[in-house]
C-alpha atoms as a PDB file:
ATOM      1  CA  UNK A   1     184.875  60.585 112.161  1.00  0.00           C
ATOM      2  CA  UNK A   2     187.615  62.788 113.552  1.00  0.00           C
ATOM      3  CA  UNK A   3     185.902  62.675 117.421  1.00  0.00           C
ATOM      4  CA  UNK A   4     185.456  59.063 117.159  1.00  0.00           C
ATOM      5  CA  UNK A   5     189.132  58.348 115.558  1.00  0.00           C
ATOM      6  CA  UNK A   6     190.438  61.265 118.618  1.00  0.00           C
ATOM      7  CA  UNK A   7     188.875  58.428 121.197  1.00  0.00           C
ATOM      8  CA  UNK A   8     188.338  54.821 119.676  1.00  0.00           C
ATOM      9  CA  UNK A   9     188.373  52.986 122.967  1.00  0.00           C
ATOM     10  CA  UNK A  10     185.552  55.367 124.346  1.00  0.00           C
ATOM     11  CA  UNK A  11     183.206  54.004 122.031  1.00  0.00           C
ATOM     12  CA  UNK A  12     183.837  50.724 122.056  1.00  0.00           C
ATOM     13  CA  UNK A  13     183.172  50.764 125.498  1.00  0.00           C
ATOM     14  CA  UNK A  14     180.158  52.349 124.984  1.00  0.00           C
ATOM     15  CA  UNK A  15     179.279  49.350 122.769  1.00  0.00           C
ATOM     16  CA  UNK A  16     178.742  47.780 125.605  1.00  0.00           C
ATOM     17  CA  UNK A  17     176.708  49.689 127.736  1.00  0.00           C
ATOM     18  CA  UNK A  18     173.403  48.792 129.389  1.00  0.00           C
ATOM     19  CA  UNK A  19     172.270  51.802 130.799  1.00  0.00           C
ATOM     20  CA  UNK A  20     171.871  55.203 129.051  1.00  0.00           C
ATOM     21  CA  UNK A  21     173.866  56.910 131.207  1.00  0.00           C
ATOM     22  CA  UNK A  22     176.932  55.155 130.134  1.00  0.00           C
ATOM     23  CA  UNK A  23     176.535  56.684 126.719  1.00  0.00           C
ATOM     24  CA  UNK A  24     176.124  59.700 127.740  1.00  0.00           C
ATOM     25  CA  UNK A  25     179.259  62.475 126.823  1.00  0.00           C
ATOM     26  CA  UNK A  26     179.795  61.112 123.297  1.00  0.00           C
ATOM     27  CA  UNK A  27     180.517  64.183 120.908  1.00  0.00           C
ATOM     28  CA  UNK A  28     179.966  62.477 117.997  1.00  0.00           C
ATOM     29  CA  UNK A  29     176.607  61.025 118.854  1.00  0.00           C
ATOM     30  CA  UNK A  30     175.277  64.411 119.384  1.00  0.00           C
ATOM     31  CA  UNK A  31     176.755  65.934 115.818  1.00  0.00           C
ATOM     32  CA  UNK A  32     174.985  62.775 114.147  1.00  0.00           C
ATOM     33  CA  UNK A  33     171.615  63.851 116.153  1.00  0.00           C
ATOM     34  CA  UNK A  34     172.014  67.236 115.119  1.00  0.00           C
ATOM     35  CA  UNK A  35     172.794  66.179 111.271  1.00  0.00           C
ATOM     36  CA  UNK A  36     169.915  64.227 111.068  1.00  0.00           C
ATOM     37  CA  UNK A  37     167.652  66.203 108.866  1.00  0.00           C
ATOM     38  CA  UNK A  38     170.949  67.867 106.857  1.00  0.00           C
ATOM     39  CA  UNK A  39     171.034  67.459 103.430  1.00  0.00           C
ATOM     40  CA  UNK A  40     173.550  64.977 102.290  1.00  0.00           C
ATOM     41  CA  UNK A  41     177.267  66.277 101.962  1.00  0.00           C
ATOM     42  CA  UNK A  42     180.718  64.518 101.172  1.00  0.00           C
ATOM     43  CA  UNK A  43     181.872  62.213 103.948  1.00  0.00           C
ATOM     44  CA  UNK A  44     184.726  61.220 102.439  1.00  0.00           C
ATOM     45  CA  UNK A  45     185.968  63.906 100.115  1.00  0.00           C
ATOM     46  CA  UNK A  46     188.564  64.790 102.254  1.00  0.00           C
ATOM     47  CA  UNK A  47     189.486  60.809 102.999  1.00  0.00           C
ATOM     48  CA  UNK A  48     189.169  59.119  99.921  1.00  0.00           C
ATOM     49  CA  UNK A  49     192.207  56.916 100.795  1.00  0.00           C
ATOM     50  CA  UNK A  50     190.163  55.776 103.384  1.00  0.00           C
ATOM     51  CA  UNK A  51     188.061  54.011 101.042  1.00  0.00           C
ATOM     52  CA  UNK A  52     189.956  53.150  97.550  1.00  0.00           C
ATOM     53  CA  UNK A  53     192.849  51.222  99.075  1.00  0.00           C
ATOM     54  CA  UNK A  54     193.078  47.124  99.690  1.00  0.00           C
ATOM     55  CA  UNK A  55     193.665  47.597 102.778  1.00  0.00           C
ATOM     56  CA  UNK A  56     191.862  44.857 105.213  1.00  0.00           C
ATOM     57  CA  UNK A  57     190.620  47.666 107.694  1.00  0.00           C
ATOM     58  CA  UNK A  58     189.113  51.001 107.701  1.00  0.00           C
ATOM     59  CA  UNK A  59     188.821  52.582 110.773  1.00  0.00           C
ATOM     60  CA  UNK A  60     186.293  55.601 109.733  1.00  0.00           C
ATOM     61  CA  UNK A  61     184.046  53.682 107.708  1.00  0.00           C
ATOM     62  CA  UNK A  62     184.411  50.970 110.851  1.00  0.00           C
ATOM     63  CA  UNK A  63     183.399  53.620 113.264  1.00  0.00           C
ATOM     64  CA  UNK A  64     180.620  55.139 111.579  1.00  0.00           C
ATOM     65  CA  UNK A  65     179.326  51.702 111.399  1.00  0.00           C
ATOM     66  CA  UNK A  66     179.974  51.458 115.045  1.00  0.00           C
ATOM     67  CA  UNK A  67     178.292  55.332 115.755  1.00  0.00           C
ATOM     68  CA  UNK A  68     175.421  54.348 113.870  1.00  0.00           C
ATOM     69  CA  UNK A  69     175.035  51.003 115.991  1.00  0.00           C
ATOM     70  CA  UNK A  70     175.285  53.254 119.115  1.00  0.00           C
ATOM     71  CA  UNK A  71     172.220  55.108 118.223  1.00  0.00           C
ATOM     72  CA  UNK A  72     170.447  52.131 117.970  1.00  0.00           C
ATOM     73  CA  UNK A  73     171.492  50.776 121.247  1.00  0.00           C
ATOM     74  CA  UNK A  74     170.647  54.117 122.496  1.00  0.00           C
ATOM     75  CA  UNK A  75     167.224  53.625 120.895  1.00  0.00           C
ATOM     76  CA  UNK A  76     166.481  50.155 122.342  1.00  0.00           C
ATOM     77  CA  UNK A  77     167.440  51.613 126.583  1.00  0.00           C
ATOM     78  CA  UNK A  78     165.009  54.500 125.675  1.00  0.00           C
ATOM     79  CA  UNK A  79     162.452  52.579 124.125  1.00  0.00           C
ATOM     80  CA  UNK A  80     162.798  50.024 127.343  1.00  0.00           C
ATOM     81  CA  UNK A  81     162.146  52.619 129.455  1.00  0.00           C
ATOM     82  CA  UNK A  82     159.167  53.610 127.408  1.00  0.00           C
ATOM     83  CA  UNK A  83     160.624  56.813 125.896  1.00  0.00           C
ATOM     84  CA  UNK A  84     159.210  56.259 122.699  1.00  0.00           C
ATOM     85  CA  UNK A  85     159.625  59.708 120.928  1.00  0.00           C
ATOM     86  CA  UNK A  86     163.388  59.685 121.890  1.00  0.00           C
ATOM     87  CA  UNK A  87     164.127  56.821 120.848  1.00  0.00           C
ATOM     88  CA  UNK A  88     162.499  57.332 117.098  1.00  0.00           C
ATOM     89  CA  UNK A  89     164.726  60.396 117.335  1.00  0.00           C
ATOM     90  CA  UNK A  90     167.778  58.039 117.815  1.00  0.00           C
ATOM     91  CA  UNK A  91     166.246  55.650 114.875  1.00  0.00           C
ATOM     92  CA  UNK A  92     165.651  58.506 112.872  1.00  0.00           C
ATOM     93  CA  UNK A  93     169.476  59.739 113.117  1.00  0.00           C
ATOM     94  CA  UNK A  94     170.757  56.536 112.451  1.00  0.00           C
ATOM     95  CA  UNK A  95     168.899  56.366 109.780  1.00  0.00           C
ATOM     96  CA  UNK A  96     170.135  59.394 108.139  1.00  0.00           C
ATOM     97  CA  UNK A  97     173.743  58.630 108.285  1.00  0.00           C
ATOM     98  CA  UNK A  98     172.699  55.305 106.645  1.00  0.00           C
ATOM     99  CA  UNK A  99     171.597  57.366 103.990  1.00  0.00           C
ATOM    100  CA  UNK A 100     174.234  59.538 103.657  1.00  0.00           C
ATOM    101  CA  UNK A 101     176.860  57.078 102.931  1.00  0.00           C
ATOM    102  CA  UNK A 102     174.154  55.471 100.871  1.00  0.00           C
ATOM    103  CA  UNK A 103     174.411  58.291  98.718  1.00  0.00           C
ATOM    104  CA  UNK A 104     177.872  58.716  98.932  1.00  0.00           C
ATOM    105  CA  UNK A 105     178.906  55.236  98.108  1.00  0.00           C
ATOM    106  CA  UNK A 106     182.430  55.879  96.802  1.00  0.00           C
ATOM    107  CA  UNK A 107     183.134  52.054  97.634  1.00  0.00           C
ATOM    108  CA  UNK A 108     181.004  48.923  98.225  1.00  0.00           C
ATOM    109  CA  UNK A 109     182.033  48.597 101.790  1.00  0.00           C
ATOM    110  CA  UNK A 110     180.527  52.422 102.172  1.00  0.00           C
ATOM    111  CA  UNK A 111     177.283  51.124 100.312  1.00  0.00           C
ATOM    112  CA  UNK A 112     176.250  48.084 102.596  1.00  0.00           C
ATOM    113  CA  UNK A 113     177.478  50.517 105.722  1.00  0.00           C
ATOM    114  CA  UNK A 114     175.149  52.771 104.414  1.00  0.00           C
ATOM    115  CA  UNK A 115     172.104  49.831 104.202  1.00  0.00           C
ATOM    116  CA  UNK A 116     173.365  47.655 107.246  1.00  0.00           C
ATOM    117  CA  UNK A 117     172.436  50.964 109.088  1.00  0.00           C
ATOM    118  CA  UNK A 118     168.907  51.915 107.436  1.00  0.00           C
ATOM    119  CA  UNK A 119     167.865  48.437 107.595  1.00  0.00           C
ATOM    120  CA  UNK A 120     168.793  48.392 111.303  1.00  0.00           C
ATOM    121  CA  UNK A 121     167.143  51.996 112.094  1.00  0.00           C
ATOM    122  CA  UNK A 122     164.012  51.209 109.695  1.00  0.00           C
ATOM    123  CA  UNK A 123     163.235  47.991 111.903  1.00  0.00           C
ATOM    124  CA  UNK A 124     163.231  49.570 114.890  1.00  0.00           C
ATOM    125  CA  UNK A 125     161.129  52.100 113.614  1.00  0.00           C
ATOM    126  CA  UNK A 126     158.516  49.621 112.844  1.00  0.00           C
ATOM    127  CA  UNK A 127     158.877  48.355 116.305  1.00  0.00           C
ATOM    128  CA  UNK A 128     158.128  51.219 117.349  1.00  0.00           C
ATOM    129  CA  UNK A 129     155.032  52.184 115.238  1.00  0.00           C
ATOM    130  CA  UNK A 130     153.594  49.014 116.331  1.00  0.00           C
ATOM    131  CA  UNK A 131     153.385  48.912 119.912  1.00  0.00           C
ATOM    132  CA  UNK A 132     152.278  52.904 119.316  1.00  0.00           C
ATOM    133  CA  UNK A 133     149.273  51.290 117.168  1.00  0.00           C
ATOM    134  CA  UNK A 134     150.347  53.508 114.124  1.00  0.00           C
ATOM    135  CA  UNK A 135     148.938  50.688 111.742  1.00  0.00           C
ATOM    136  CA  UNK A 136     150.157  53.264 108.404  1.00  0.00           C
ATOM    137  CA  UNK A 137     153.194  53.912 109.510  1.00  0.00           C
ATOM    138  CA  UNK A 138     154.030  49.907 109.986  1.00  0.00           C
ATOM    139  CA  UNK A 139     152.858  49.346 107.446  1.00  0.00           C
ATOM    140  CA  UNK A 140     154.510  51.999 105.156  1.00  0.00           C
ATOM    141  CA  UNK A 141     157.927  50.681 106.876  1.00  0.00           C
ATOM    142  CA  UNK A 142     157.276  46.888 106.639  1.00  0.00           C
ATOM    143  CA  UNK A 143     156.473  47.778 102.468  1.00  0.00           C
ATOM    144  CA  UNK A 144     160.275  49.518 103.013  1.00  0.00           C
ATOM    145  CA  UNK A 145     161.635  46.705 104.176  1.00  0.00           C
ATOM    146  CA  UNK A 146     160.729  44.344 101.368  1.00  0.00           C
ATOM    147  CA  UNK A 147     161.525  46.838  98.777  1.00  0.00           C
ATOM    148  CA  UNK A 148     165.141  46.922 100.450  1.00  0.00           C
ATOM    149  CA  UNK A 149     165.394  42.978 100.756  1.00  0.00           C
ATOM    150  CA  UNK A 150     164.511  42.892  97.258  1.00  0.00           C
ATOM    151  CA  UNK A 151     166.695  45.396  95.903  1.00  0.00           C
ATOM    152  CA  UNK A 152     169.983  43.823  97.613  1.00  0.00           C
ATOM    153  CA  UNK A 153     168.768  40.104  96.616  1.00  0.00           C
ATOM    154  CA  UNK A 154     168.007  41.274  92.875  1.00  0.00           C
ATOM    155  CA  UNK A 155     170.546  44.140  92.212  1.00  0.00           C
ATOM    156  CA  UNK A 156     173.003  44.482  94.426  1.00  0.00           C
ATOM    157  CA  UNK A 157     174.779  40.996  95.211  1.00  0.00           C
ATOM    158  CA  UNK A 158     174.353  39.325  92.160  1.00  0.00           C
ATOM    159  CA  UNK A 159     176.533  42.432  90.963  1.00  0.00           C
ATOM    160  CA  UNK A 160     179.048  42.024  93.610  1.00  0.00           C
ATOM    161  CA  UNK A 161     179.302  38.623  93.254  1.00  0.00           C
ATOM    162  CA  UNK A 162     180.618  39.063  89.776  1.00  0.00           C
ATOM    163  CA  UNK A 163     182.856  41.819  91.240  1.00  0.00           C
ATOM    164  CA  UNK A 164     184.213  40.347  93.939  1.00  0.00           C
ATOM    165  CA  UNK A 165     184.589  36.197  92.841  1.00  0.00           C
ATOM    166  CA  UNK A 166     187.676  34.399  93.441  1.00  0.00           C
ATOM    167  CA  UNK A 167     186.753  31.460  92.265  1.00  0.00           C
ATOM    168  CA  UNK A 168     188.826  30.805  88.919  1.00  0.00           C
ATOM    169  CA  UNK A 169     186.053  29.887  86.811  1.00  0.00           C
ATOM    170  CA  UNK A 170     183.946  32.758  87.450  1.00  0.00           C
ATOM    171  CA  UNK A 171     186.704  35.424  86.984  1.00  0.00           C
ATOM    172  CA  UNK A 172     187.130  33.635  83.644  1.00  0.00           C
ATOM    173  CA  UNK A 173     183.753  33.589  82.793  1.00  0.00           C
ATOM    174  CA  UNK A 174     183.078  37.325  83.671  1.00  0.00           C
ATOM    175  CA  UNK A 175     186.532  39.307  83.222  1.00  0.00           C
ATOM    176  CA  UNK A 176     184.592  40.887  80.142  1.00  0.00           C
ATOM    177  CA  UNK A 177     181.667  42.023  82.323  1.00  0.00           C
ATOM    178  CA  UNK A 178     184.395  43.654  84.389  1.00  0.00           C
ATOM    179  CA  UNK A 179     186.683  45.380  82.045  1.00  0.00           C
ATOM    180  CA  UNK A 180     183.176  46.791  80.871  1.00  0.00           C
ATOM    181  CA  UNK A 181     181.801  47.959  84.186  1.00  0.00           C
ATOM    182  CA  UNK A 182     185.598  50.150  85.051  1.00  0.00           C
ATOM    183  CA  UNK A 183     184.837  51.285  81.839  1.00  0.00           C
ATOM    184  CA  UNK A 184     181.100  52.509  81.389  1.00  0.00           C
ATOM    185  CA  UNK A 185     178.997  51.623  84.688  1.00  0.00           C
ATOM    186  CA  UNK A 186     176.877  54.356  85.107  1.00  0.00           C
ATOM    187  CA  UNK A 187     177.169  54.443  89.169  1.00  0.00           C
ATOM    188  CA  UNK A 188     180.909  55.231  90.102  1.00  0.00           C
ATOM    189  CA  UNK A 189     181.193  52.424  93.006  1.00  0.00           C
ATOM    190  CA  UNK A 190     180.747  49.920  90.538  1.00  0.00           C
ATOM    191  CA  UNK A 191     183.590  51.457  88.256  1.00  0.00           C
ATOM    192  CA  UNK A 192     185.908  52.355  91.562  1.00  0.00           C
ATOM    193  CA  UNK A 193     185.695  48.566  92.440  1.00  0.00           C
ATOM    194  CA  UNK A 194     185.968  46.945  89.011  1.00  0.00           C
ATOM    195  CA  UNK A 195     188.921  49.334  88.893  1.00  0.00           C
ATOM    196  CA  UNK A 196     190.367  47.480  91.991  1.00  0.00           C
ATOM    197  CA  UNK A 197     189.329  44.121  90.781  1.00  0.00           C
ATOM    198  CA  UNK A 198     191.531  44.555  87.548  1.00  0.00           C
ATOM    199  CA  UNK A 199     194.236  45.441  89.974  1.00  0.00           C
ATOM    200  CA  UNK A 200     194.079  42.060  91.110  1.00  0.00           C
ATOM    201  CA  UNK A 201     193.389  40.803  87.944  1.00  0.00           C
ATOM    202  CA  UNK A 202     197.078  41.524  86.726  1.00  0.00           C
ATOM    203  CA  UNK A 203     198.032  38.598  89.261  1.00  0.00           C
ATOM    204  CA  UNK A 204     194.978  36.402  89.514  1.00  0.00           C
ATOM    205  CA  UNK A 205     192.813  36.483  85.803  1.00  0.00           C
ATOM    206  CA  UNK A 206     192.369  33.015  84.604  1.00  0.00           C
ATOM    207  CA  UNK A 207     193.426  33.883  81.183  1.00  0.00           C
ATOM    208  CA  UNK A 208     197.324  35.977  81.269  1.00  0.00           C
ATOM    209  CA  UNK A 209     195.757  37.566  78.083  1.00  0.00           C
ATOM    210  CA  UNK A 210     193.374  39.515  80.647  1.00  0.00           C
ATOM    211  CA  UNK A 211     196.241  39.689  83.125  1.00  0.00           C
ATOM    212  CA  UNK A 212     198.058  42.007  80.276  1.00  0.00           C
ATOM    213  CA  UNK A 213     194.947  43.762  79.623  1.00  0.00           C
ATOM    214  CA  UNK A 214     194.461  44.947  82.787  1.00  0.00           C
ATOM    215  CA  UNK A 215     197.860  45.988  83.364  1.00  0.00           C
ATOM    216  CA  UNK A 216     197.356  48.084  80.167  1.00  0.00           C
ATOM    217  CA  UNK A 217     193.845  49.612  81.294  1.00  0.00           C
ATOM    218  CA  UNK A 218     194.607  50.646  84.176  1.00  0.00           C
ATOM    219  CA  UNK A 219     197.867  52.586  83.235  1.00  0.00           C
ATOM    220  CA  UNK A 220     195.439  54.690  80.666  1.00  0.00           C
ATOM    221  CA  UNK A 221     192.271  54.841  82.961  1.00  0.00           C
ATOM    222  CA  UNK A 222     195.510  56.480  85.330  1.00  0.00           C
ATOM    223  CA  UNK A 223     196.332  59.457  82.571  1.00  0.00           C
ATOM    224  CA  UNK A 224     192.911  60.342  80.898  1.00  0.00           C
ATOM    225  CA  UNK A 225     189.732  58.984  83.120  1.00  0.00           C
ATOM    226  CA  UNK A 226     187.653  62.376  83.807  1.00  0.00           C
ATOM    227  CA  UNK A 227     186.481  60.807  87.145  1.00  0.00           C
ATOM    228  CA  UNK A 228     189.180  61.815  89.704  1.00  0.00           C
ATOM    229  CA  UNK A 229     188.013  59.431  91.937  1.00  0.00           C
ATOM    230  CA  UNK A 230     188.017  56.285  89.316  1.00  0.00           C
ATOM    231  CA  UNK A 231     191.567  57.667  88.258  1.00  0.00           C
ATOM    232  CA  UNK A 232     193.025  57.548  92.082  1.00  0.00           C
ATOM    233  CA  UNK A 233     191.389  54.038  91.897  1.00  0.00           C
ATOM    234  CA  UNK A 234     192.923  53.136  88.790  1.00  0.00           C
ATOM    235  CA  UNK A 235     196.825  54.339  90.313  1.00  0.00           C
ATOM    236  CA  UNK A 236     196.271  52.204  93.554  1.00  0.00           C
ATOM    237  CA  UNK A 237     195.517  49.828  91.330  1.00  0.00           C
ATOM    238  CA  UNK A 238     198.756  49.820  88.972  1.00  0.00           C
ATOM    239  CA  UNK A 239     200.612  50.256  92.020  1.00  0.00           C
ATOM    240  CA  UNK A 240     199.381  47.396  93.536  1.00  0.00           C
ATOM    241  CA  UNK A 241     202.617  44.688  94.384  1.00  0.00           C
ATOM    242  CA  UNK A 242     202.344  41.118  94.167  1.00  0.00           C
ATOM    243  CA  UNK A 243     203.604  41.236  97.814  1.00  0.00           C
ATOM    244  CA  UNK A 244     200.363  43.446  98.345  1.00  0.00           C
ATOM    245  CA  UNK A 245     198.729  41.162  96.309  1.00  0.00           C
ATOM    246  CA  UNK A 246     199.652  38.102  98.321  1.00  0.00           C
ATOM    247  CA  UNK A 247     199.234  39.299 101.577  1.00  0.00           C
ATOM    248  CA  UNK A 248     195.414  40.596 101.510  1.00  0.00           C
ATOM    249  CA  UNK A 249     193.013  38.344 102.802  1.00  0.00           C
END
């Protein structure tokens, strides 16, 4: 994060590139090639306003979306000029990092990072395996794939969509289910961004019954929640302004 945020406009040039040797000199491509097969560790620890905020950008999670996305475009100029086992070593990095802010996943915006990346890595790996003629392998990665399609379709969105509606008659039809997912969820990104939903909540719930509610919450999920992380959520989220409020998008 810190070499791409040192030199933004490097790699979004790179971005663009059509020949290898144009991404070539990248720092922080090589420490994600060299992290590949590292056990997971805190990405954001050190950055967690980076991710529990409303703000409309965030430039780390944003550029290791855009480092991952690299390695596959490094992938595809290898693979074109028939260096297969590179560019499965490119894939396979990619992958990784896809997994590490899968397991991460302080926020929903670091979760579908996370899978936008493994899904993207995963089918070029199948690619791969099947102009090599590994028949198991494709297969084993197509079976991935629709596990993955089916987990997002079946447990994922229709989660988020709850989460995340604007619409006034499904915030009024669901405010319960999201006072009790700050509360209880057993993952943490669903409490973190239920957390920031009631924030908006104190402007925007259908019923000003909720509206007070949430005001109320969030001021004692603030003193006594023993997640840190849910707490911070639950102070950006009392703090939250109706100018704030009114100028997100």
């Amino acid at each position: 994060i810190a070499l791409y945020l040192s030199d933004e406009r490097a790699y979004e040039d790179a971005n663009r590139a059509v020949k290898r040797r144009d991404l070539a000199g990248l720092p922080a491509l090589d420490q994600l090639i060299e992290a590949t097969a590292c056990r997971p560790e805190p990405i954001f620890a050190d950055r967690l306003d980076d991710l529990i905020n409303y703000a409309n950008d965030r430039p780390a999670l944003d550029g290791l979306q855009l480092l991952g996305n690299l390695l596959a475009r490094l992938a595809l100029l290898e693979t074109k000029d028939g260096n297969v086992a590179v560019a499965k070593r490119y894939y396979q990095a990619e992958f990784s990092l896809g997994a590490k802010l899968l397991a991460e996943r302080i926020t929903y915006a670091e979760l579908t990072t996370g899978l936008g990346l493994i899904g993207q890595s995963t089918a070029g790996m199948r690619q791969l395996a099947e102009k090599a003629g590994d028949k198991p392998l494709a297969d084993q990665l197509k079976e991935f794939q629709a596990e993955y399609a089916s987990f997002t379709k079946e447990k994922l969105f229709p989660t988020w969509q709850i989460v995340s509606a604007i619409d006034p008659k499904i915030v009024e039809r669901h405010a319960g289910d999201v006072f009790v997912l700050a509360r209880r969820s057993e993952d943490r990104m669903w409490r973190i961004e239920a957390v920031l939903k009631l924030g908006r909540y104190r402007f925007y719930a259908a019923r000003a019954s909720d509206q007070r509610m949430a005001g109320r919450f969030l001021e004692k999920l603030a003193r006594t929640d023993a997640d840190p992380l849910v707490k911070l959520a639950a102070e950006k989220a009392s703090q939250l302004t109706i100018e704030d409020y009114r100028r997100m998008r």
